[in-house]
N, C-alpha and C. Protein backbone atom coordinates (compact mmCIF):
# COMPACT_ATOMS: atom_id res chain seq x y z
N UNK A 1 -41.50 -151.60 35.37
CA UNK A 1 -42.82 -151.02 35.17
C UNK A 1 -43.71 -151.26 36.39
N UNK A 2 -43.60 -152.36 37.19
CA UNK A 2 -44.42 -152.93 38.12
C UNK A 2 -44.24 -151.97 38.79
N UNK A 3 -43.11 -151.65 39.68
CA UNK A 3 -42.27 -151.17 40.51
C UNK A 3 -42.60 -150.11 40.58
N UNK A 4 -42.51 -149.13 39.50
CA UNK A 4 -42.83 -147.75 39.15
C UNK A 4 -44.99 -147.60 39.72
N UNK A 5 -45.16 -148.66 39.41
CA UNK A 5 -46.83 -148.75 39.72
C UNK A 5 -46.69 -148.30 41.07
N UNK A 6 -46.32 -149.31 41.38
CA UNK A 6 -46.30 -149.55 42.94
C UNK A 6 -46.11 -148.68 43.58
N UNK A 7 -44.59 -148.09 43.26
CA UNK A 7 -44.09 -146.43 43.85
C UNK A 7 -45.18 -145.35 43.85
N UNK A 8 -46.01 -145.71 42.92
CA UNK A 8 -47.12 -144.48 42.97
C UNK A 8 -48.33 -144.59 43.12
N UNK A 9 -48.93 -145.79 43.61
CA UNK A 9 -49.59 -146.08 44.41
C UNK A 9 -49.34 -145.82 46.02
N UNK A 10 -48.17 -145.98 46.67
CA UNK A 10 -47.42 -145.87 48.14
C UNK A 10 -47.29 -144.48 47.70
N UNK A 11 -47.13 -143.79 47.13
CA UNK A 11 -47.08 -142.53 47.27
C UNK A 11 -48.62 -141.76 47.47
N UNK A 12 -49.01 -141.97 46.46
CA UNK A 12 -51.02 -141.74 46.59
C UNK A 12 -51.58 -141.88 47.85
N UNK A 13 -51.00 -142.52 48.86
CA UNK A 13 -51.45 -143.23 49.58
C UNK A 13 -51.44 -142.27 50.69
N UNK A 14 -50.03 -142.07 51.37
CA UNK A 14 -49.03 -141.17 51.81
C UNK A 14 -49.74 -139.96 51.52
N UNK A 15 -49.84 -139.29 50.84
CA UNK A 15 -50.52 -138.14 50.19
C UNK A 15 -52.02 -137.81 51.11
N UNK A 16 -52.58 -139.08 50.52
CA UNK A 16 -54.22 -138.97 51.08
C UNK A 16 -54.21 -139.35 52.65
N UNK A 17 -53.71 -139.81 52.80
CA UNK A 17 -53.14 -140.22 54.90
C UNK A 17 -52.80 -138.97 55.17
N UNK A 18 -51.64 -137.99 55.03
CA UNK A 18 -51.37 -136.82 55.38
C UNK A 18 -52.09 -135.80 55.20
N UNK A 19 -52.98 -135.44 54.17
CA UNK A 19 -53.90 -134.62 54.13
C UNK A 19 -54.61 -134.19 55.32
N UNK A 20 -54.97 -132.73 56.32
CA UNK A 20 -55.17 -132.56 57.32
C UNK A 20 -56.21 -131.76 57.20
N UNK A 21 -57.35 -131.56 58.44
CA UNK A 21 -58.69 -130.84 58.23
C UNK A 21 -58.53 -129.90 58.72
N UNK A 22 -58.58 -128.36 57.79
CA UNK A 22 -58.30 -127.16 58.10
C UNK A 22 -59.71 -126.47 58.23
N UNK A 23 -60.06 -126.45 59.19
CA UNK A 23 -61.55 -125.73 60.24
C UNK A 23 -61.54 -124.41 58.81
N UNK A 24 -62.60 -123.89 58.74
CA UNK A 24 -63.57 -122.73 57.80
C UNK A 24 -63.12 -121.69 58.29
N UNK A 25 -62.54 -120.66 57.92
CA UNK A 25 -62.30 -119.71 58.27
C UNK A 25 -62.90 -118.52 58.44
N UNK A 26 -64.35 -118.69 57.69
CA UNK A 26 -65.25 -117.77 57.54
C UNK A 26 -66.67 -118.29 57.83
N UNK A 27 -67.39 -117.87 58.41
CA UNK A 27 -68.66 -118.64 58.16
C UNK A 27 -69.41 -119.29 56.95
N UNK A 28 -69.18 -118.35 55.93
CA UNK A 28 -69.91 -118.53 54.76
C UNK A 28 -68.98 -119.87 53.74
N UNK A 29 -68.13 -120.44 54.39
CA UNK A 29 -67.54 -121.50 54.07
C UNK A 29 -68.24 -122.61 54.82
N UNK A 30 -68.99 -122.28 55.70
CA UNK A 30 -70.00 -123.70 56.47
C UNK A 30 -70.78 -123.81 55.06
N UNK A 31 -71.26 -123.31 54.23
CA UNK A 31 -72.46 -123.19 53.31
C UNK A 31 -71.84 -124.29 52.40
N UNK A 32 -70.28 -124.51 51.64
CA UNK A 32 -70.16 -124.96 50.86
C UNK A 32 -69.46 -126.16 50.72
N UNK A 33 -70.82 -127.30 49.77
CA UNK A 33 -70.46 -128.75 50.57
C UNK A 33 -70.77 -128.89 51.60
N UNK A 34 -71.76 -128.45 52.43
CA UNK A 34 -72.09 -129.81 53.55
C UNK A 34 -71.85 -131.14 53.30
N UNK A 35 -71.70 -131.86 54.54
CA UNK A 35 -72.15 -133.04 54.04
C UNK A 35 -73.33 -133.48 54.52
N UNK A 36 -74.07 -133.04 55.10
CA UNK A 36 -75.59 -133.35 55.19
C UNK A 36 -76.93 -133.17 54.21
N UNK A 37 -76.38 -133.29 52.90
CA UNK A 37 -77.07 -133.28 51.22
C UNK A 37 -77.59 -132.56 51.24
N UNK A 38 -77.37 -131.36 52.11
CA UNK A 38 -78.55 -129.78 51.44
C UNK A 38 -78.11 -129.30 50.73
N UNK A 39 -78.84 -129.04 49.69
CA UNK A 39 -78.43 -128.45 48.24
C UNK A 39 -78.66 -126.60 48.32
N UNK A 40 -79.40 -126.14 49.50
CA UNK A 40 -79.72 -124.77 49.64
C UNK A 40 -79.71 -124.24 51.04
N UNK A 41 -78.64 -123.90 51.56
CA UNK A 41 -78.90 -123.60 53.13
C UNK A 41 -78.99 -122.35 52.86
N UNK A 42 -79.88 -122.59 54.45
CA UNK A 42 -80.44 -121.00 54.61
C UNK A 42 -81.97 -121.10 54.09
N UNK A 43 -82.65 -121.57 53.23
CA UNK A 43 -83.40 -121.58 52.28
C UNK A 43 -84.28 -123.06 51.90
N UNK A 44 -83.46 -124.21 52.35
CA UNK A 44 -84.04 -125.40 52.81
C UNK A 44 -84.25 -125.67 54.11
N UNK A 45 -85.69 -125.99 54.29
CA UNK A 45 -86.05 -126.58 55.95
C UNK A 45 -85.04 -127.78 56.63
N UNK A 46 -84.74 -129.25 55.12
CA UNK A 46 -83.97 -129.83 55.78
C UNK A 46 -82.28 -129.59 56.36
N UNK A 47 -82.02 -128.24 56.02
CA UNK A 47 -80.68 -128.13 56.32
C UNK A 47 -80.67 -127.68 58.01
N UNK A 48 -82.26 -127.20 58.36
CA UNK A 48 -81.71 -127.31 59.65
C UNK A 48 -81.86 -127.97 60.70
N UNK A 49 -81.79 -128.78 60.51
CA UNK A 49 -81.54 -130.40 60.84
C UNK A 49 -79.71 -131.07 60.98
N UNK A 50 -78.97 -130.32 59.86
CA UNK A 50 -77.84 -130.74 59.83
C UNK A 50 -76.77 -130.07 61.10
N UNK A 51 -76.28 -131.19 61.63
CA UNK A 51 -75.06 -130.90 62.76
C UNK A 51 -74.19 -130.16 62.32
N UNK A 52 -73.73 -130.65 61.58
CA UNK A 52 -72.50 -130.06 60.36
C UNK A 52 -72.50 -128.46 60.47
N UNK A 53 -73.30 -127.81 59.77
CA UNK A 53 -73.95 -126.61 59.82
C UNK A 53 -74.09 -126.21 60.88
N UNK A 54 -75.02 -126.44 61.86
CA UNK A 54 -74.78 -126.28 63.58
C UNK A 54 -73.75 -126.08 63.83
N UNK A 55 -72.43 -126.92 64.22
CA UNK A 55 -71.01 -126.91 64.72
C UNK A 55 -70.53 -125.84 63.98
N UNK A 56 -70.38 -126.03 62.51
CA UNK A 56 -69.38 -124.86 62.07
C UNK A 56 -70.01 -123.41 62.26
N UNK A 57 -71.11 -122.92 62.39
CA UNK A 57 -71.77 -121.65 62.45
C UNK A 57 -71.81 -121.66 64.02
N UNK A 58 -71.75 -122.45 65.10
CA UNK A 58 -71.62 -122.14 66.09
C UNK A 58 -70.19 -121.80 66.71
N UNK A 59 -69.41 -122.30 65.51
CA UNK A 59 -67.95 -122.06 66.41
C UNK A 59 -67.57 -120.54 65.96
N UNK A 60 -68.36 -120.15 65.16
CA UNK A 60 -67.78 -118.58 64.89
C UNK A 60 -68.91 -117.69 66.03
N UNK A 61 -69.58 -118.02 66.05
CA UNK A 61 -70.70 -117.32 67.12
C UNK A 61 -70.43 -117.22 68.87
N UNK A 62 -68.97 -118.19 68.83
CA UNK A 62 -68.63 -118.43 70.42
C UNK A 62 -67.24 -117.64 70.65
N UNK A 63 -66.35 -117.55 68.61
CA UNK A 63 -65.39 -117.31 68.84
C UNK A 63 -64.15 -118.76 68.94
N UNK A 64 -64.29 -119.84 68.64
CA UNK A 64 -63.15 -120.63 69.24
C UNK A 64 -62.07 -120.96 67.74
């Protein structure tokens, strides 16, 4: 029983380590989930403030 824990814990693990960050493919995917706590972009003053938002809406505007 331990064993079996264990195995799937080292597996969980493995899992969340390999997981890889796949860039937005669309702009309108910068909008969802920031992580800079704006609850309304576009529409809140503090969102433009956020980098986050910056970077991903600028990388479709350059093309990269």
């Amino acid at each position: 029983m331990m064993q079996d824990l264990i195995f799937c814990l080292q597996e969980a693990t493995v899992q969340l380590l390999s997981k890889k960050y796949y860039p937005p493919t669309d702009p309108s995917e910068c909008f969802v989930n920031p992580p800079c706590e704006c609850n309304n972009p576009g529409k809140n003053l503090q969102c433009e403030d956020c980098p986050y938002l910056e970077a991903c809406l600028s990388s479709f505007k350059t093309g990269k």
